[in-house]
Protein backbone atom coordinates (compact mmCIF):
# COMPACT_ATOMS: atom_id res chain seq x y z
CA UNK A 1 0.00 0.00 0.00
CA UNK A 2 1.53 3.24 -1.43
CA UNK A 3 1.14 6.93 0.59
CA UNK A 4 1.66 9.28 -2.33
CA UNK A 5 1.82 13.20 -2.35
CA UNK A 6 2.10 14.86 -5.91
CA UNK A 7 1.69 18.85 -5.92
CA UNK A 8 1.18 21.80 -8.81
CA UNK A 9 4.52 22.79 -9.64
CA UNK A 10 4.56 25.89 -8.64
CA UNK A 11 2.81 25.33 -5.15
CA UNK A 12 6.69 25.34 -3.64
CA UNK A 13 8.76 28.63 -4.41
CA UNK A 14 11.67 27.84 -6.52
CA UNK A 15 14.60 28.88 -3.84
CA UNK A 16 13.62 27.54 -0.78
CA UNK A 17 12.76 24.02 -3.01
CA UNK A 18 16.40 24.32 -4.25
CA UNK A 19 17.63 24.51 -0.84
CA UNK A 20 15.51 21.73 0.73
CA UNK A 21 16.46 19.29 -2.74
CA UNK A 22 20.22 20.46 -1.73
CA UNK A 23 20.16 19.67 1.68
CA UNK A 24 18.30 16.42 0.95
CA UNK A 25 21.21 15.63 -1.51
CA UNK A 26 23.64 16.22 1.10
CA UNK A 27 22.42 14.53 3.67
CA UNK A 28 21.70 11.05 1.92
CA UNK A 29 25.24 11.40 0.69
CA UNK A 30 26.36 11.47 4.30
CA UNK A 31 24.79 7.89 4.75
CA UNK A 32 25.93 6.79 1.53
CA UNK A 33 22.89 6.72 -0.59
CA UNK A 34 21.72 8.88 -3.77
CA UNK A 35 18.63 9.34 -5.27
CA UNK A 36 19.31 8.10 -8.42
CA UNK A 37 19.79 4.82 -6.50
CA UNK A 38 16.60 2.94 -6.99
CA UNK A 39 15.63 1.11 -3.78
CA UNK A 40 17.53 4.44 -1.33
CA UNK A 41 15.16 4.62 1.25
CA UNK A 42 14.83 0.96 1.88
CA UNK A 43 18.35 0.40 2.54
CA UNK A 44 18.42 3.39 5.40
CA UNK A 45 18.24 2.36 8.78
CA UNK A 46 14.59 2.42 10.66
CA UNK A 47 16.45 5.90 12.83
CA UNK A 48 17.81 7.25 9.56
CA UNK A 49 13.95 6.75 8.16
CA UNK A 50 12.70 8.38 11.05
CA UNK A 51 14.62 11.52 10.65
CA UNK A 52 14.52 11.48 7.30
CA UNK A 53 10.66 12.06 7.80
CA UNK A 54 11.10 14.31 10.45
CA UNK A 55 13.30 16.46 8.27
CA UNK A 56 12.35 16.15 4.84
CA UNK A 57 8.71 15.21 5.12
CA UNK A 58 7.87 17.47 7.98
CA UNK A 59 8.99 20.78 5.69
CA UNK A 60 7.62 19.43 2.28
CA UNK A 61 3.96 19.17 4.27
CA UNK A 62 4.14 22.28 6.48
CA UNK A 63 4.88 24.32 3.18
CA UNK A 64 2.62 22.58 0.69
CA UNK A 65 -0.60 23.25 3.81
CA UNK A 66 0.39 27.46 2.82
CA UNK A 67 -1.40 27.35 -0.27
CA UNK A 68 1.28 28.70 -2.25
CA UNK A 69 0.90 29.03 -5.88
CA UNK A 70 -1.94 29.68 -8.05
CA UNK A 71 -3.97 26.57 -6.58
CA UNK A 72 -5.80 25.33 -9.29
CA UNK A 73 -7.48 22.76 -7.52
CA UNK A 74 -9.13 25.31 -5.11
CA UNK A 75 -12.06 25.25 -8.09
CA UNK A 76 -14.33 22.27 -7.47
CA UNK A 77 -14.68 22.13 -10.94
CA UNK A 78 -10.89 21.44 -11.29
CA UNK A 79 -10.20 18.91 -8.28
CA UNK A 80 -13.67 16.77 -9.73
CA UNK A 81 -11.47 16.41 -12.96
CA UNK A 82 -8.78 15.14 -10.56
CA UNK A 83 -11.10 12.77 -8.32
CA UNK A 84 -12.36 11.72 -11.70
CA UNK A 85 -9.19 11.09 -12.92
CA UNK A 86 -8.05 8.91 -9.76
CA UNK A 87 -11.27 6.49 -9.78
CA UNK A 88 -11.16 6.16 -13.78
CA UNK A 89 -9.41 2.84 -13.47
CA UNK A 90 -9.61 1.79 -9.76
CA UNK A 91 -10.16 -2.14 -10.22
CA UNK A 92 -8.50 -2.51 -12.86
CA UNK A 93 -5.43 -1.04 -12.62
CA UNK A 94 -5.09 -0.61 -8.70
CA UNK A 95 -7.07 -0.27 -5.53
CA UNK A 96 -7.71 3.16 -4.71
CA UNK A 97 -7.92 3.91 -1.21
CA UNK A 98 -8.55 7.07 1.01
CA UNK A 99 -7.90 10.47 -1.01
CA UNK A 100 -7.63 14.41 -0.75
CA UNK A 101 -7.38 16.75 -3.16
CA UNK A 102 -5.81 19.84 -1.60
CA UNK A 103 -5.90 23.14 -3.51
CA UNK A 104 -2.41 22.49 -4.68
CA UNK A 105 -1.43 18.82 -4.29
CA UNK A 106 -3.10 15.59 -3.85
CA UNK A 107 -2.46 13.14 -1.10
CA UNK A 108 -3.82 9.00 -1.98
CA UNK A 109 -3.19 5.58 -0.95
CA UNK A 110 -3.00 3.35 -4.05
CA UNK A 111 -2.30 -0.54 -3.82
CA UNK A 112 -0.89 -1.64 -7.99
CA UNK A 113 -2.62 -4.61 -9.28
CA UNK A 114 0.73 -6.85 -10.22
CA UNK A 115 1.14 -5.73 -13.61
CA UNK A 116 1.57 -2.33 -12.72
CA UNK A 117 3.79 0.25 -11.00
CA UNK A 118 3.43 2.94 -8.76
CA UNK A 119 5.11 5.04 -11.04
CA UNK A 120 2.98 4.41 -14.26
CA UNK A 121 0.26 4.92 -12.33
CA UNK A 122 1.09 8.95 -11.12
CA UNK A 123 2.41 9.45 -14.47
CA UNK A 124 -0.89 8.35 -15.61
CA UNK A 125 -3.02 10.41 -13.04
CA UNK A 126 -0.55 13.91 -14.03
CA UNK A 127 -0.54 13.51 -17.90
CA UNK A 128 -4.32 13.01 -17.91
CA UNK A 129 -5.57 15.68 -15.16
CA UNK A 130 -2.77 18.31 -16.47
CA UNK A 131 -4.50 18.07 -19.95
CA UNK A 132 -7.50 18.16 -18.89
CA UNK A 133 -7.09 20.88 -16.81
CA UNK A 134 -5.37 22.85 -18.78
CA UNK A 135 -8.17 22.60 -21.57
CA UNK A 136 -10.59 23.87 -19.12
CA UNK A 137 -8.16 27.02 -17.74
CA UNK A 138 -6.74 27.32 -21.42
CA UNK A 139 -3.21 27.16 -20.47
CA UNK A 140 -0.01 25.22 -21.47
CA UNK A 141 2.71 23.83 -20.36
CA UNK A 142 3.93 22.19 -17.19
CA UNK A 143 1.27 21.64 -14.39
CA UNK A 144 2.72 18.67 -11.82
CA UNK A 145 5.93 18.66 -10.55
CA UNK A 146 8.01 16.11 -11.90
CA UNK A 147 8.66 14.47 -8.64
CA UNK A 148 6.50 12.77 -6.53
CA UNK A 149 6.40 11.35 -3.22
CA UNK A 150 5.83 7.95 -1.87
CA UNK A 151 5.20 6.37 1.05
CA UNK A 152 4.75 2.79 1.96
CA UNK A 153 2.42 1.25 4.94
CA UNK A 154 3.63 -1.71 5.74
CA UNK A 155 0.71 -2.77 8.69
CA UNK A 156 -2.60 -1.75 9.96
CA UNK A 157 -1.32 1.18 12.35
CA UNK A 158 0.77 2.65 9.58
CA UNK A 159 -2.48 2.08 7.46
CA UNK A 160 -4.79 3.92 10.09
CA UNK A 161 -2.24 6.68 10.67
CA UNK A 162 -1.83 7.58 7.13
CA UNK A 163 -5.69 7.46 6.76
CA UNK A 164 -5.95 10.25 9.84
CA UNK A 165 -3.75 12.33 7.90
CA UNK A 166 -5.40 12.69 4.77
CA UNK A 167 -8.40 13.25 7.16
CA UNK A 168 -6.78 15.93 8.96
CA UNK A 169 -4.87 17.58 6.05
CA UNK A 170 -7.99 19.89 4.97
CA UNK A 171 -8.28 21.18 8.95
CA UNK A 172 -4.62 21.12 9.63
CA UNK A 173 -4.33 23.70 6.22
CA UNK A 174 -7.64 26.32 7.29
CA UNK A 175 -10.09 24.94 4.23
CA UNK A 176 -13.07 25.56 4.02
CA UNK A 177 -16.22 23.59 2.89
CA UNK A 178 -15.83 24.03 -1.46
CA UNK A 179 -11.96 23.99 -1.52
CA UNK A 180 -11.05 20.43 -1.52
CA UNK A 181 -12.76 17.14 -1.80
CA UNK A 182 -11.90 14.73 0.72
CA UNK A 183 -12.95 10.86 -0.18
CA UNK A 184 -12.75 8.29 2.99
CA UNK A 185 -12.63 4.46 1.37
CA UNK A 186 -14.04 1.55 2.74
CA UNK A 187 -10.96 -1.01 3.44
CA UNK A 188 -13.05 -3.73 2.98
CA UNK A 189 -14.00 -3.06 -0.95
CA UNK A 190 -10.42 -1.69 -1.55
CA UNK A 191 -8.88 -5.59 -0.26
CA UNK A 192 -11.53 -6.92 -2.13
CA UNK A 193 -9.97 -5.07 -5.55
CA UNK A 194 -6.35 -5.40 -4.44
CA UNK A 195 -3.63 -8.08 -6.21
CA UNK A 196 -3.46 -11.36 -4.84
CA UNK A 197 0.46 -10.82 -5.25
CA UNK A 198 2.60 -8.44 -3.86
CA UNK A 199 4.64 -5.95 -6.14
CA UNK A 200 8.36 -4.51 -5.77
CA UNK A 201 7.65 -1.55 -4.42
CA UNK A 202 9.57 1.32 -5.84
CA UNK A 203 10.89 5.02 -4.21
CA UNK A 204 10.73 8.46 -5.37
């Protein structure tokens, strides 16, 4: 079961993203890993995880709940294209589970059916929503960022606490009732559509 965050591209100002990417850089390198090292965050150790969350995680959210940017996805007309865009093949080609579309990123939990990875299935969701979007606004060009961010639950309490967030998110950020959607699953249907083998899980 995947936790992943994907956000408008320009919902994080360029400098202090440089700076947070930088430090990032630096500190993996520190413990010996890269990011163009598929598999990184597995192989830290459960402290270096911990702090990498803390440090890394911690910032990414606190600045992406400031609404920076033009926040698209504030229009309900916009984040329906998005929800839209995230059921379109639940079942088929994953399990969709609890979701929130913020005004300027999206937070889901996905489970891939086995013939499919977690990244074709955001590269899906941000080539199909960004057109579509951008045919509504009449605009061009770039509309995710290119990287995205993944999580991955590994029991029931990591399960339940990632589900509290996404609940929370919308509060935690000062939205009101019209500038999000927020869609609770039922875990019962969702392990009904999920693959009866497990996948490789891969890590932005």
């Amino acid at each position: 079961m995947h936790f992943v965050t994907f956000r408008q591209k320009d919902s994080w100002p360029a400098d202090a993203s440089a700076r947070w990417h930088a430090a990032r850089k630096e500190w993996l390198a520190l413990r010996g890993e890269a990011l163009e090292r598929d598999g990184w965050f597995a192989r830290l150790s459960p402290d270096h995880r911990r702090e990498y969350g803390r440090r890394f995680g911690r910032a990414l959210e606190e600045t992406l709940d400031r609404g920076l940017g033009t926040c698209l996805l504030r229009k309900p007309e916009n984040a329906a294209l998005v929800e839209q865009t995230l059921r379109f093949f639940d079942g088929e080609r994953y399990a969709l589970g609890d979701f929130v579309v913020m005004p300027n990123h999206v937070h889901a939990l996905v489970i891939p059916m086995v013939d499919r990875t977690i990244g074709s299935i955001l590269k899906s969701w941000k080539s199909y929503s960004a057109r579509m979007i951008h045919q509504k606004e009449g605009r061009s060009g770039s509309f995710w960022q290119h990287e995205s961010f993944d999580h991955i639950g590994r029991n029931r309490r990591q399960l339940d606490r990632l589900r509290e967030y996404i609940a929370e998110n919308p509060a935690k950020a000062n939205l009101g009732p019209g500038e999000y959607i927020l869609c609770p699953a039922e875990w019962e249907e969702v392990r009904a559509r999920e693959p009866t083998e497990p996948e490789v899980p891969e890590t932005f």
